[in-house]
N, C-alpha and C. Protein backbone atom coordinates (compact mmCIF):
# COMPACT_ATOMS: atom_id res chain seq x y z
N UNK A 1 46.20 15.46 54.51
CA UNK A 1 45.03 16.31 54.40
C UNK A 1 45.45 17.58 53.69
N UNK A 2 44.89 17.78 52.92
CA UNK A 2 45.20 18.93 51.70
C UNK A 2 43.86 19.74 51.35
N UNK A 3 43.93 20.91 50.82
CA UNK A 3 43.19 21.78 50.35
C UNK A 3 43.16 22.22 49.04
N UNK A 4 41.90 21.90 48.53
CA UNK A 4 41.93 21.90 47.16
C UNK A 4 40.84 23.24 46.72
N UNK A 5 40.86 24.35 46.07
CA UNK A 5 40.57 25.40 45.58
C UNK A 5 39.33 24.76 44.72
N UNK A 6 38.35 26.12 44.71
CA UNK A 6 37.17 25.85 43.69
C UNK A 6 37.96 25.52 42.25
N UNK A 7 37.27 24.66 41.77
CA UNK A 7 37.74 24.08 40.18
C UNK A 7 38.46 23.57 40.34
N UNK A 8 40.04 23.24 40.84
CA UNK A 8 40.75 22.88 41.13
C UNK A 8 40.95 21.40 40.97
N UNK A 9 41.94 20.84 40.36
CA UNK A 9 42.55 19.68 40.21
C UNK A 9 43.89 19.08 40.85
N UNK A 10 44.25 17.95 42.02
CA UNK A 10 45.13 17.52 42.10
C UNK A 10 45.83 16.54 41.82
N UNK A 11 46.90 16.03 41.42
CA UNK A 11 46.70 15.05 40.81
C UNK A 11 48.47 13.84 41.51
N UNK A 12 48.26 13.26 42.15
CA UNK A 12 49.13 12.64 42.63
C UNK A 12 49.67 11.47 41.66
N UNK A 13 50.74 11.67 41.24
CA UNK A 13 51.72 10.71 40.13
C UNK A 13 52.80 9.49 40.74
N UNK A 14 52.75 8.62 40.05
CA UNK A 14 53.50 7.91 40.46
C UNK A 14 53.37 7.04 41.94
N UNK A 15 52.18 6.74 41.85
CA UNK A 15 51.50 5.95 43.09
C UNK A 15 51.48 4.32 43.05
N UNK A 16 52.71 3.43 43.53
CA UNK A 16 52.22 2.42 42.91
C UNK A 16 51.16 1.51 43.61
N UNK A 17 50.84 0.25 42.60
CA UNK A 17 49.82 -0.33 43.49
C UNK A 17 50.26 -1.49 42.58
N UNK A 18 50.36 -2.47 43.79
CA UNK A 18 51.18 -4.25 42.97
C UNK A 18 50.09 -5.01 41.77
N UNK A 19 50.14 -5.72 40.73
CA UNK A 19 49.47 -6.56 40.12
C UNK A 19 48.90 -7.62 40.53
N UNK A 20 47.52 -8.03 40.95
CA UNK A 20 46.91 -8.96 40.97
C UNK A 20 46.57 -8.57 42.68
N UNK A 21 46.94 -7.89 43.45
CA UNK A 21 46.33 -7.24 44.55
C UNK A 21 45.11 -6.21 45.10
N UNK A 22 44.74 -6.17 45.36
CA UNK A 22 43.03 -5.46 45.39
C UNK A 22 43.79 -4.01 45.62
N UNK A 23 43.63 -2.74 44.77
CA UNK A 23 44.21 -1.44 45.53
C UNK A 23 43.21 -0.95 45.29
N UNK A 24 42.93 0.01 46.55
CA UNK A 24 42.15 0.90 47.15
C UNK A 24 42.41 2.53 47.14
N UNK A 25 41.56 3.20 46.94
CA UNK A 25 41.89 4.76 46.58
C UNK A 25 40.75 5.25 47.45
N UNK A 26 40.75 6.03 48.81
CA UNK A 26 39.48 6.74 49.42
C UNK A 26 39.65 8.32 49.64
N UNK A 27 38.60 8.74 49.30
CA UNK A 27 38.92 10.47 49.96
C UNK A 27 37.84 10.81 50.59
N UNK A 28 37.90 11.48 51.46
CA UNK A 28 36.92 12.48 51.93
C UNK A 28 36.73 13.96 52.57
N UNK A 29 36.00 14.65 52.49
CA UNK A 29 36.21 16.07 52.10
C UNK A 29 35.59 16.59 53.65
N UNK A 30 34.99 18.00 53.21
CA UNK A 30 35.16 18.48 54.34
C UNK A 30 33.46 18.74 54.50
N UNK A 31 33.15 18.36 53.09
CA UNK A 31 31.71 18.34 52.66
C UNK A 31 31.13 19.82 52.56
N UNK A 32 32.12 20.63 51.63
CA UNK A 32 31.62 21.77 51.31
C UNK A 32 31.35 21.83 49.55
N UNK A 33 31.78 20.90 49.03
CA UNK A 33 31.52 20.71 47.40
C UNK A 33 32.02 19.64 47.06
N UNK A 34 31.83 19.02 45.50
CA UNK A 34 31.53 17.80 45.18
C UNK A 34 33.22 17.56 45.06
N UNK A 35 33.64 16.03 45.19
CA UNK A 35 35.20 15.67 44.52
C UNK A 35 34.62 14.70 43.81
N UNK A 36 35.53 14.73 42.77
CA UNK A 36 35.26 13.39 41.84
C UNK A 36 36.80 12.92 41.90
N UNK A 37 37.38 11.78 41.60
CA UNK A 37 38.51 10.79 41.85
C UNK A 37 38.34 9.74 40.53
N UNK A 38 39.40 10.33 39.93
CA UNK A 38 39.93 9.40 38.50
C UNK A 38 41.08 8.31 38.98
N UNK A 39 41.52 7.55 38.29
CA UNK A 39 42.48 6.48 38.70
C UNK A 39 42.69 6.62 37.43
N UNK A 40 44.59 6.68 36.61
CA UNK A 40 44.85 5.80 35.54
C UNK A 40 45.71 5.19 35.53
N UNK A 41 46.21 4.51 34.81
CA UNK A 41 47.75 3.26 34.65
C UNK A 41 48.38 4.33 34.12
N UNK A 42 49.74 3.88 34.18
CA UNK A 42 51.32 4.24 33.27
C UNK A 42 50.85 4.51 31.67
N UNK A 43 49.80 3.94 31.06
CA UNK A 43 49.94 4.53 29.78
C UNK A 43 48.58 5.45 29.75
N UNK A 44 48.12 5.74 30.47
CA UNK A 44 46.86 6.98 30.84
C UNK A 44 45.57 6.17 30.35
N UNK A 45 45.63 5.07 30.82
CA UNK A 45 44.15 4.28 30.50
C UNK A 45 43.09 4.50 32.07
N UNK A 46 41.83 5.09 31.60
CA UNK A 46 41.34 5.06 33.22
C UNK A 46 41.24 3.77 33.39
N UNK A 47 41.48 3.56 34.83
CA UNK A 47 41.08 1.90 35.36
C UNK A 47 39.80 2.42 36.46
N UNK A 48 39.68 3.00 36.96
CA UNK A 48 38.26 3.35 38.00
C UNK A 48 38.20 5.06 38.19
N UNK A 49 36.72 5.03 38.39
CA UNK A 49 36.67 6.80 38.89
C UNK A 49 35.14 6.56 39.61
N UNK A 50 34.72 7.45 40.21
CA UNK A 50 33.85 7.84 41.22
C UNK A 50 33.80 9.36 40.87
N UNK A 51 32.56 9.55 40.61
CA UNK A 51 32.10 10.68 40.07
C UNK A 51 30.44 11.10 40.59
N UNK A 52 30.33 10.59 42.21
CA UNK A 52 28.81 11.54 42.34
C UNK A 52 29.13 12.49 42.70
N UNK A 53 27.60 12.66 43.48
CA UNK A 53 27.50 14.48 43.62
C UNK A 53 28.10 14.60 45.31
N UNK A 54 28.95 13.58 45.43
CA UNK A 54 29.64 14.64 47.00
C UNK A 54 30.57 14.26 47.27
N UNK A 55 31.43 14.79 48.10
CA UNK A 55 32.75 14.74 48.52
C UNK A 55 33.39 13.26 49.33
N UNK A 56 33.07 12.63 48.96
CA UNK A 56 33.80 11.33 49.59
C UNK A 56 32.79 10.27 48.13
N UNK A 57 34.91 10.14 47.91
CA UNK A 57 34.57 8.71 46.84
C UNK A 57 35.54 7.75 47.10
N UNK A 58 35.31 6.96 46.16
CA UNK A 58 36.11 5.52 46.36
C UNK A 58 35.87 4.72 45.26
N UNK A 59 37.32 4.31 45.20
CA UNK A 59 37.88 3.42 43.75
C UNK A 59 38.62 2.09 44.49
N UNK A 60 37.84 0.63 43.75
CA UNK A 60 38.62 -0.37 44.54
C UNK A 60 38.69 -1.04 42.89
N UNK A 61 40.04 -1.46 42.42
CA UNK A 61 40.21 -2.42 40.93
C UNK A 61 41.60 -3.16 41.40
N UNK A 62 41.68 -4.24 40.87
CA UNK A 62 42.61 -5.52 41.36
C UNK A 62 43.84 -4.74 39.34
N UNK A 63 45.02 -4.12 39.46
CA UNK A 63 45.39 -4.13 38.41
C UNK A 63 45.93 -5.27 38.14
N UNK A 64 46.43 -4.93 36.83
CA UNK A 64 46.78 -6.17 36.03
C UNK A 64 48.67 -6.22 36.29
N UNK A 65 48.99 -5.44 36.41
CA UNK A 65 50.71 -5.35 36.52
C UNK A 65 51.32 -4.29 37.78
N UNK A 66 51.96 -4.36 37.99
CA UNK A 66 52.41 -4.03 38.81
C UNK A 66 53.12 -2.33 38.44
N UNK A 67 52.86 -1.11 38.61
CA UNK A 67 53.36 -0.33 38.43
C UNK A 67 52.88 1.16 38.87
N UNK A 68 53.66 2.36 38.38
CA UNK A 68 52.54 3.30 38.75
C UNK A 68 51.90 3.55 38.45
N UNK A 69 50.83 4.38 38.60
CA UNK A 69 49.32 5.11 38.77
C UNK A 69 49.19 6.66 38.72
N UNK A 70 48.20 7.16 38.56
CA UNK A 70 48.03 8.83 38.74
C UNK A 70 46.85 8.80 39.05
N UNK A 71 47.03 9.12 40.59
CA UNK A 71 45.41 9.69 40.75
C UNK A 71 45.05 11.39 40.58
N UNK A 72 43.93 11.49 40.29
CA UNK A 72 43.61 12.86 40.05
C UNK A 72 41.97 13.27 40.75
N UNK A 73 42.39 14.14 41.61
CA UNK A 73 41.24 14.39 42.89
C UNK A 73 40.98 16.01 41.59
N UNK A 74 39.21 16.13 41.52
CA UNK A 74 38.58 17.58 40.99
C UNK A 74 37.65 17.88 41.93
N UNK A 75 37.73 18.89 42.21
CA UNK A 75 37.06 20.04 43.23
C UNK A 75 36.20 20.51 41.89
N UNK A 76 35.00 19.67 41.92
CA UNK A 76 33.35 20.11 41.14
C UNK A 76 32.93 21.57 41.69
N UNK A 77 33.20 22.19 42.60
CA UNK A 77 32.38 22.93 43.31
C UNK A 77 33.59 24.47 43.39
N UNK A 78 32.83 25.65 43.88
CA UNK A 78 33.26 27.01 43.31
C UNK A 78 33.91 27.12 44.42
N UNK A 79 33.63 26.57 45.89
CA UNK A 79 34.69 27.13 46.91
C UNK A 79 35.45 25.86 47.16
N UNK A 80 36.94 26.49 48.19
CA UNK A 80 37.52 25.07 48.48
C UNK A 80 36.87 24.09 49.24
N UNK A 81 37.78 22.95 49.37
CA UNK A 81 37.58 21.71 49.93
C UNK A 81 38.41 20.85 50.86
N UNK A 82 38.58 20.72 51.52
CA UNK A 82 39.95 20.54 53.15
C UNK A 82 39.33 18.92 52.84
N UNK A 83 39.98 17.68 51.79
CA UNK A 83 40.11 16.53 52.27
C UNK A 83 41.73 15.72 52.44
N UNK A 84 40.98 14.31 52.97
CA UNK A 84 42.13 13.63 52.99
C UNK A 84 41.96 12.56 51.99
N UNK A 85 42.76 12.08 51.57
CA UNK A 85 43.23 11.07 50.75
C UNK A 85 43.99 9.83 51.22
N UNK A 86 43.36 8.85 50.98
CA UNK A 86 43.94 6.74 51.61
C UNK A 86 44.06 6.05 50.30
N UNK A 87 45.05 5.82 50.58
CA UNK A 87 45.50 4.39 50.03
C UNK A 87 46.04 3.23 50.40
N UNK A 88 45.81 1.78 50.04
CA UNK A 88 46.44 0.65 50.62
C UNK A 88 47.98 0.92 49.96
């Protein structure tokens, strides 16, 4: 559980998730402003994102290879945001 500042971007590197296995990415906030949640592969291709208007999203994509990831959590909103972050 982390705290993320108005505007604010975090971005967790090097996350792996196996090839041909269902991986899962969830967050949820504290519900004081919006998060949006990008997913990309090792060569910065997005593979999923979740982008409404409130603080709990979720990304589910089966990759193709086995390796790491970068997720990147944005604090849409002017004050902070106290969520947590899941992964399989």
């Amino acid at each position: 559980v982390v705290t993320l500042g108005g505007g604010a971007t975090d971005n967790y590197r090097n996350v792996r998730f196996d090839g041909g296995r269902y991986a899962e990415v969830y967050t949820e906030g504290s519900g004081r402003t919006n998060l949006d949640v990008y997913i990309y592969d090792q060569n910065g291709n997005l593979v999923c994102s979740d982008t409404d208007s409130s603080d709990i999203a979720y990304c589910g994509w089966t990759p193709r290879w086995t390796g790491p990831f970068t997720i990147k959590v944005i604090n849409r909103g002017r004050s902070s945001n106290r969520y947590a972050l899941i992964t399989n």
